[in-house]
Structure formats: structure tokens, C-alpha cells
Protein backbone atom coordinates (compact mmCIF):
# COMPACT_ATOMS: atom_id res chain seq x y z
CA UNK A 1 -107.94 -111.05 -6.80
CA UNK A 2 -104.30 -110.20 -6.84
CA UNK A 3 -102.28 -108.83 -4.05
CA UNK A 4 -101.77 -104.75 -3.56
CA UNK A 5 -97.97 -103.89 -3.75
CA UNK A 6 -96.61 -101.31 -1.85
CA UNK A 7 -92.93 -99.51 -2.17
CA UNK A 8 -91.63 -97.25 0.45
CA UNK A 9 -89.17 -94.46 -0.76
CA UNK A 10 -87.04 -93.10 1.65
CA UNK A 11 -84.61 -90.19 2.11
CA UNK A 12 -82.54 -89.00 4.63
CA UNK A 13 -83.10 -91.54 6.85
CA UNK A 14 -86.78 -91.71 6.93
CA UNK A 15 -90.18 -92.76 4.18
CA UNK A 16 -91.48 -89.89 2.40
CA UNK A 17 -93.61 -92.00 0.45
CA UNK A 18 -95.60 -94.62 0.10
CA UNK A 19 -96.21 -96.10 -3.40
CA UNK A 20 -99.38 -98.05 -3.76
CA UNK A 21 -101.15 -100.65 -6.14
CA UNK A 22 -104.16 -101.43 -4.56
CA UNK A 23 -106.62 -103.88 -6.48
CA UNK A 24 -109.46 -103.41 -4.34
CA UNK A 25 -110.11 -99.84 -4.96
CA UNK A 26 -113.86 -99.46 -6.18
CA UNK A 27 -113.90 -99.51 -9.79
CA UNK A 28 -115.38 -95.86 -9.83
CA UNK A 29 -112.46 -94.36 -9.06
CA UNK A 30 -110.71 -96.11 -11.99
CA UNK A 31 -107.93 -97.95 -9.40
CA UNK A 32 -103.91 -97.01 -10.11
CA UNK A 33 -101.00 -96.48 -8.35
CA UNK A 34 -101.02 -93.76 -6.26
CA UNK A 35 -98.17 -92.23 -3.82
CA UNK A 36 -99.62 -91.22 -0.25
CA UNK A 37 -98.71 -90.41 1.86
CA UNK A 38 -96.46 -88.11 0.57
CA UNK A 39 -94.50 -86.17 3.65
CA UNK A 40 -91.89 -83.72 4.54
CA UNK A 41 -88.78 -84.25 5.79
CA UNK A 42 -90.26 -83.20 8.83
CA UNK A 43 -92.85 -85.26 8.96
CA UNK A 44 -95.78 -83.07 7.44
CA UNK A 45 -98.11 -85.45 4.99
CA UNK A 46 -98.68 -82.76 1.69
CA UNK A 47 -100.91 -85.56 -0.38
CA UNK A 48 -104.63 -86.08 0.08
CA UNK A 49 -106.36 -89.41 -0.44
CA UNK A 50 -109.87 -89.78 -1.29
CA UNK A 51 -111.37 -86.91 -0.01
CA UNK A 52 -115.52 -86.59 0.47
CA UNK A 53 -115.59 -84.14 -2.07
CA UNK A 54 -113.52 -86.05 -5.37
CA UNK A 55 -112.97 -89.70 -3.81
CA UNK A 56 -111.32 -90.53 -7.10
CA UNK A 57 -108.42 -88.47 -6.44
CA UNK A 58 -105.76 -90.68 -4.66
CA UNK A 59 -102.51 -88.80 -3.48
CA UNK A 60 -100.63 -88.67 -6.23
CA UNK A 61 -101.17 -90.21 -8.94
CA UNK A 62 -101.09 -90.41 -13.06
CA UNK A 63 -104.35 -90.32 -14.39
CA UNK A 64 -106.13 -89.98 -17.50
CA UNK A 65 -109.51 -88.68 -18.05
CA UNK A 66 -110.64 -90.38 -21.16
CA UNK A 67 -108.64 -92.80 -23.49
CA UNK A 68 -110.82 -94.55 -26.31
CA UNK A 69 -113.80 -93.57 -24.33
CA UNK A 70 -112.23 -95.94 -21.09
CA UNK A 71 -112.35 -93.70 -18.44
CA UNK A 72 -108.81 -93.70 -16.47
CA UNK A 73 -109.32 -90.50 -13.91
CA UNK A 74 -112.57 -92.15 -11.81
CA UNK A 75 -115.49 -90.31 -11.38
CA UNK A 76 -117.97 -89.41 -13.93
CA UNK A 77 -117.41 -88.86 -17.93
CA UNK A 78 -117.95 -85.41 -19.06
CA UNK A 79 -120.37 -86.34 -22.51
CA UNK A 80 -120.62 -83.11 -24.65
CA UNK A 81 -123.94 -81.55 -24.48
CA UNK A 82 -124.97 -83.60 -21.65
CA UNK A 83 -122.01 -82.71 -19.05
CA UNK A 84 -120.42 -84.87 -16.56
CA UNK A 85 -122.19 -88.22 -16.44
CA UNK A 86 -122.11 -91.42 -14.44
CA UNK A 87 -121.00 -94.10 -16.86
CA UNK A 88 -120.11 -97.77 -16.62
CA UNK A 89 -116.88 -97.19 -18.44
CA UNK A 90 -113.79 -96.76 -15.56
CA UNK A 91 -110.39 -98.40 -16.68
CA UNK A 92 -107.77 -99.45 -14.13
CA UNK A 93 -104.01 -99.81 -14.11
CA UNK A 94 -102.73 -103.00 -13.47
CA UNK A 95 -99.60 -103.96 -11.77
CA UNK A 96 -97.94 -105.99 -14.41
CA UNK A 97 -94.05 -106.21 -13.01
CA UNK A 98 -91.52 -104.14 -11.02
CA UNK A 99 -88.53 -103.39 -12.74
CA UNK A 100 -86.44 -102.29 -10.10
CA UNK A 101 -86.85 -101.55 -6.24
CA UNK A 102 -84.89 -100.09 -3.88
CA UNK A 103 -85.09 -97.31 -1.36
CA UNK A 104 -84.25 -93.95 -3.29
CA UNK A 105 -86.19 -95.37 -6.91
CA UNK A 106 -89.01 -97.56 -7.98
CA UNK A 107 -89.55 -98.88 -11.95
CA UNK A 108 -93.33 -100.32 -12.73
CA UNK A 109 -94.54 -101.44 -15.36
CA UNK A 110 -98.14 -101.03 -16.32
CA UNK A 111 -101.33 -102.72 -17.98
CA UNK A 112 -104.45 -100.23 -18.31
CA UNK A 113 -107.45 -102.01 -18.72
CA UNK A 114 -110.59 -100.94 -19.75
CA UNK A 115 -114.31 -103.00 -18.09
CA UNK A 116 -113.87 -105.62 -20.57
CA UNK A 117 -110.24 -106.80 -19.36
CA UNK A 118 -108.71 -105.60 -22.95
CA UNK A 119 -105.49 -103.87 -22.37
CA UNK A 120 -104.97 -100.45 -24.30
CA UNK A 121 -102.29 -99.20 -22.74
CA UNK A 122 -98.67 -100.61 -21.41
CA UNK A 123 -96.87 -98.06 -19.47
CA UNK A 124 -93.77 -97.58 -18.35
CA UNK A 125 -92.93 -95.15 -15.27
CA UNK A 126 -90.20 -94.32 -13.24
CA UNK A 127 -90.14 -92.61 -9.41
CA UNK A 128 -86.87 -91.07 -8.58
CA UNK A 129 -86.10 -89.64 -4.32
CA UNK A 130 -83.23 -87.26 -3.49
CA UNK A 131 -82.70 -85.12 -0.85
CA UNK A 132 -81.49 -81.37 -1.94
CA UNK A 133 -81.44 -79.76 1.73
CA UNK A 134 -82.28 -80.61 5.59
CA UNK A 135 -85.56 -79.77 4.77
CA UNK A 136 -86.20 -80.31 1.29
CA UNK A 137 -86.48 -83.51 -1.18
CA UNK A 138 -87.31 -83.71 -4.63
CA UNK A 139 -89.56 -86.74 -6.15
CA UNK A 140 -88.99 -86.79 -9.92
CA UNK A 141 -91.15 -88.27 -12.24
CA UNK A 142 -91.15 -89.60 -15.92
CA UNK A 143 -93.73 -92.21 -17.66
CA UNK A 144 -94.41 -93.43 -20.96
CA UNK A 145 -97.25 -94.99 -22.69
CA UNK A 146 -97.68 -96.72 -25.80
CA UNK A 147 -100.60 -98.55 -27.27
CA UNK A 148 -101.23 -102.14 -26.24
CA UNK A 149 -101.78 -103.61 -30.11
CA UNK A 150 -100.98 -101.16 -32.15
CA UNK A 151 -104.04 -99.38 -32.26
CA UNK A 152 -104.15 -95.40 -32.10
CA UNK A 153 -105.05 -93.90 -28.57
CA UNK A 154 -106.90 -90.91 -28.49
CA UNK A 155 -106.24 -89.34 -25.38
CA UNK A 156 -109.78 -86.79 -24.66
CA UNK A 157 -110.58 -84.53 -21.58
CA UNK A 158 -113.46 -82.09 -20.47
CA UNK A 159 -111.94 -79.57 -22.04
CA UNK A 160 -111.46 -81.22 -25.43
CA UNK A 161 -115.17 -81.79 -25.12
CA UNK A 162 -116.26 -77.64 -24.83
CA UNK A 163 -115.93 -77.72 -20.96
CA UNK A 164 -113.72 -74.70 -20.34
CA UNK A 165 -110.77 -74.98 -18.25
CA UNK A 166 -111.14 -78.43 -17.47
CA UNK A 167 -108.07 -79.74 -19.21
CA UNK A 168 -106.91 -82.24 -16.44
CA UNK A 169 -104.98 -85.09 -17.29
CA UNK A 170 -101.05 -86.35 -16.10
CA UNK A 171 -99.66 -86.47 -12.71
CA UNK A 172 -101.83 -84.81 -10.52
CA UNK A 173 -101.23 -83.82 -7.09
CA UNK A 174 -104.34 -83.55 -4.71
CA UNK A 175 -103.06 -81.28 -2.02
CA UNK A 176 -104.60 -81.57 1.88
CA UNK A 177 -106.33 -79.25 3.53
CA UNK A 178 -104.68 -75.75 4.65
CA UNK A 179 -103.50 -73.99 1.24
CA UNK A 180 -102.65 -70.53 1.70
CA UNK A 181 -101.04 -69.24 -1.84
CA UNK A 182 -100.52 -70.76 -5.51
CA UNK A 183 -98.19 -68.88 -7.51
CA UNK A 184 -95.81 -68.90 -10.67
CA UNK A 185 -92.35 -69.02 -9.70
CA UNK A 186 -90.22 -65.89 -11.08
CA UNK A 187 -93.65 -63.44 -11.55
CA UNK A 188 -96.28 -62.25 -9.22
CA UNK A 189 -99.17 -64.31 -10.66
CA UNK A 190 -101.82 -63.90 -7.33
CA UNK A 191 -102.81 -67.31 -8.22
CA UNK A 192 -103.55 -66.69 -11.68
CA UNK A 193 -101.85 -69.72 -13.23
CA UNK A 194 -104.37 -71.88 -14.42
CA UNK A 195 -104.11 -72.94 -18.25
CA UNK A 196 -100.72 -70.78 -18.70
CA UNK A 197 -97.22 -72.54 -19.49
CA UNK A 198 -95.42 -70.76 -16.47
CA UNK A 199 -92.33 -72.85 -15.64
CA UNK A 200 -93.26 -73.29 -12.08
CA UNK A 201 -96.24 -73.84 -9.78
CA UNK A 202 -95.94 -73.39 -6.51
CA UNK A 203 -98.13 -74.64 -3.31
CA UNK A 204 -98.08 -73.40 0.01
CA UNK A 205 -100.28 -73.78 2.85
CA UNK A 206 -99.95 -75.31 6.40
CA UNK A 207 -101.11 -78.72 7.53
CA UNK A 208 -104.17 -78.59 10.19
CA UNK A 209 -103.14 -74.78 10.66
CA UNK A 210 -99.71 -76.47 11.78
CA UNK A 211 -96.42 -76.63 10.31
CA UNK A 212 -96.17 -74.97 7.07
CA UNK A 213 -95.34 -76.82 3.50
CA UNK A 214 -93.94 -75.66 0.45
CA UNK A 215 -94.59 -77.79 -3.00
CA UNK A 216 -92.43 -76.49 -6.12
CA UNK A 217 -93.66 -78.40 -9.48
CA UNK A 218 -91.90 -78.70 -12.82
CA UNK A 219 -92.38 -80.28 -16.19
CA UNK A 220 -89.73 -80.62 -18.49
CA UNK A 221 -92.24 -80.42 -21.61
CA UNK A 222 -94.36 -76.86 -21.73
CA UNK A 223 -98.14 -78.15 -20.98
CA UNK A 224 -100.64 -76.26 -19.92
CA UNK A 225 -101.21 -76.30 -16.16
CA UNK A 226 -104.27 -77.25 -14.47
CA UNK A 227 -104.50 -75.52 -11.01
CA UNK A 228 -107.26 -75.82 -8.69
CA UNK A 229 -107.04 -73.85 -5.19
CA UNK A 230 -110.37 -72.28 -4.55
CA UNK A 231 -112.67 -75.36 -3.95
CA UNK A 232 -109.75 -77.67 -3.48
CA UNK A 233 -105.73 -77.58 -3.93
CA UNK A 234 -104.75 -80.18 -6.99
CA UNK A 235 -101.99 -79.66 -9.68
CA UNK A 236 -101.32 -81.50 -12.70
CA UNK A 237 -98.91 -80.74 -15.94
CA UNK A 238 -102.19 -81.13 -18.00
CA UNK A 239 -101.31 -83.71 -20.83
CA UNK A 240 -104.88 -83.51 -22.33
CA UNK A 241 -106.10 -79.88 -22.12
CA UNK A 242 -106.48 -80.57 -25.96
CA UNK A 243 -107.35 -84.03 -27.42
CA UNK A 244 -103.97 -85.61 -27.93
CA UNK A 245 -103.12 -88.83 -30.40
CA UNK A 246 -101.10 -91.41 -30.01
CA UNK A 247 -100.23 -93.13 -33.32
CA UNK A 248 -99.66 -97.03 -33.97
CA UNK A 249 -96.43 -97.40 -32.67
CA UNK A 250 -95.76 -94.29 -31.46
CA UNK A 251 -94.82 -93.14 -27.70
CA UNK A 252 -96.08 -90.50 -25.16
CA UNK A 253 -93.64 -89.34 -22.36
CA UNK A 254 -93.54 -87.05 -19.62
CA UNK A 255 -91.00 -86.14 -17.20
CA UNK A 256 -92.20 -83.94 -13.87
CA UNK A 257 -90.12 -83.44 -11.01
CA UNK A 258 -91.70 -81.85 -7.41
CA UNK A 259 -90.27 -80.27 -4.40
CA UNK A 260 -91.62 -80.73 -1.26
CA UNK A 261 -90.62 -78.83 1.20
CA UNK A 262 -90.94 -77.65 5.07
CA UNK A 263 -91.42 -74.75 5.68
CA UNK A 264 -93.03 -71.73 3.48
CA UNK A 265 -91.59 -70.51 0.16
CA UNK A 266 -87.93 -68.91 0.06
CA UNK A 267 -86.14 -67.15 -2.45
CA UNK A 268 -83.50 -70.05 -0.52
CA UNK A 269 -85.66 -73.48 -1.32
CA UNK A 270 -86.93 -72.26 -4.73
CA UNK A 271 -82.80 -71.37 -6.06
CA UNK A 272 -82.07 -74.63 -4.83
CA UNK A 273 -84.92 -76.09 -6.88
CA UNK A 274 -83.65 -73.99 -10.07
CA UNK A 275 -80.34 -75.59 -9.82
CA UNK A 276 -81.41 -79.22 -8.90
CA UNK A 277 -83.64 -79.14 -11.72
CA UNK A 278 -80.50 -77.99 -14.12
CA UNK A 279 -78.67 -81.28 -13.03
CA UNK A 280 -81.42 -83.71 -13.93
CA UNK A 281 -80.66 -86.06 -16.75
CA UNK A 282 -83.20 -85.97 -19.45
């Protein structure tokens, strides 16, 4: 079995995450990269990692629910008319090479794999560090997948299949423990945000009823967000609400940035987020 590779990112001084390729992840969770932990500047840790109730959801991590019936999110397969189902079908992203290393950016590049060892998908992703205030960084985010052999990818999730609302599919974020609001940034939403196009999502909650955290998410392209916050905290720019095609030859890419913050939402952290985001290249 190959080795896991790990990447620390730092900023300011310190590791705010950990970037992980770990090979001996059970194949039901459909093993990938994941960041955790994620942390503060202050030290507060705002990723979870394979909690009791979804132990497919690793930190961070980009993950796809269904491509050419290979399932890349872990877990079970939701089958129409049958619901979600148990199937011998999880996929796996493979370390293939870095591309570069150091401690403010990491460049991998990606193999996803279905059971039989066939590769479908090479990917290309990028994680980007920088620190905006004393108590704020931003992580920014962009990937891109193409087919492995020129084959179309058809890119499928619950929702795509008639279960409603559960478009999932991207980056997603499983938050710990200890949320206390989800909002849209700029309107008054009450945590109404799920499958709208709102510009920003924001997290807030506080660690082990500790210090408090503030996570500010943005995607560059308008997809639907999938927001969970009453069973769990999780949030993902949600790439597959509707089935989505990749054609021969063709390219997919997303760019997401987050800002994770101490301390609880500002009208302070979230104008600093506005204009970091502004200065981004695309």
C-alpha cells in the first residue's frame, strides 16, 4: 500500500491546517484528501472528522456523490425508488504527484478511481493560505477535473435522482460541534439558505461551548448551496444539485475561498472578507 502524505499550511506563524492523503481510509468512505484539522488563528479546530453520525465526512474535503455510478462521497448510494442503499461501488482519490509545496500553498494532482482500479477522473487542485487580520485567515480553493480517457462524466446526486434538497456535491465543510447561527451575508436569512444562490454563507458557533468561531464561505461561480445545521453543521457550493456533464475533452472548475475566523460575526471580519475576496485573481 502506498504511503499517506501530509502538508501543513501555515500562517502567521503557526499550522492552520493539515492536508491529508491517507490510503488506509476504509473504502466506504470513498478515501480523498481531506484538510483537518482546520483551526483558528487562535487555536480553535472549526473542521470535523469522521463523526458517529456521517463517518464519511472527513474535514474538509472535495467530494462527489456519484460519477458514472462510482461513488466518490462514501456512504451509501441514493438508487431512485429504492433510496439510499449500501453498494459495493465507493471510488477513491489517489495521490498521483505534488506539484508544488510550501508553507502558504499546496498543488496535487489527482487520480479517482473507481473498485476496479480504472481511473475516470484526473484532477487538478490548488490550496491557497493568507492571513487578512490578527484573527482571521482565508483558505482559498480552486480544482479542476477532466475525464481520464476521454469518456463523458456524468456527474449525479440525490437530488438529481427525486430526493429533494439533497444536492450535495463540491467542497464540503463538516463543521464541529457547537453551531449557533447560519446565515446569508448582506440579508437576514434566519438560516434559510439552503438551495438559494446567496453570495455568502456564514457559520458561527463556539467550540465545546468555548471560544467562539466565525466561517465566511464564497464561490466564485453561482451554485446552489447545500446547508445543513439542524442535525449537523456542513456546507458545500453544491456542484451537483442537478445532474451535470462533462463532455470528452471538456473541463469542470471551481474556485471557493473560506474565512475562518475567531471570534463571532462582525460587520468588521465580514468587510474585510468583501474586500479580500475583490483582490483574488481569477
Amino acid at each position: 500500500m502506498p504511503k499517506a502524505q501530509a502538508h501543513e499550511l501555515r500562517c502567521a506563524g503557526r499550522v492552520v491546517a493539515r492536508y491529508v492523503w491517507d490510503p488506509r481510509l476504509p473504502a466506504t468512505v470513498s478515501p480523498r484528501p481531506y484538510l483537518h484539522p482546520v483551526t483558528t488563528l487562535g487555536g480553535t479546530t472549526v473542521t470535523g472528522f469522521m463523526p458517529d453520525d456521517h463517518v464519511h465526512h472527513l474535514g474538509a474535503s472535495i467530494a462527489l456523490p456519484i460519477v458514472n455510478n462510482v461513488n466518490f462521497w462514501g456512504g451509501s448510494t441514493y438508487v431512485t425508488g429504492h433510496g439510499s442503499i449500501r453498494l459495493d461501488n465507493h471510488g477513491r482519490q489517489d495521490h498521483h504527484r505534488w506539484l508544488h509545496r510550501d508553507d502558504g500553498r499546496a498543488e496535487h494532482e489527482l487520480h479517482w478511481t473507481g473498485r476496479d482500479g480504472v481511473t475516470l477522473v484526473r484532477e487538478r487542485r490548488a490550496l491557497t493560505v493568507r492571513q487578512l487580520t490578527h484573527d482571521a485567515w482565508m483558505l482559498r480553493v480552486i480544482f479542476t477535473l477532466t475525464s481520464a480517457d476521454g469518456t463523458t462524466l456524468e456527474i449525479d446526486s440525490p437530488a438529481a435522482r427525486g430526493r429533494e434538497g439533497a444536492g450535495y456535491g463540491g467542497f464540503f465543510w463538516r463543521a464541529p460541534a457547537g453551531l449557533d447561527r447560519v446565515h446569508a451575508y448582506g440579508r437576514d436569512t434566519d438560516g434559510d439558505v439552503h438551495g438559494n444562490r446567496d453570495p455568502w454563507v456564514v457559520l458561527s458557533g463556539h467550540r465545546d461551548g468555548g471560544a467562539p468561531w466565525t466561517l465566511i464561505f464564497l464561490a466564485d461561480e453561482k451554485d446552489p448551496w447545500f446547508v445543513r445545521s439542524a442535525d449537523y453543521a456542513g456546507v458545500c457550493s453544491a456542484i451537483a444539485w442537478k445532474r451535470l456533464t462533462i463532455a470528452p475533452g471538456g473541463t469542470l472548475t471551481r474556485r471557493l475561498s473560506v474565512v475562518i475566523a475567531d471570534g463571532p460575526p462582525s460587520s468588521a471580519i465580514t468587510d474585510t472578507a468583501t474586500a479580500a475576496i475583490r483582490e483574488e485573481p481569477a
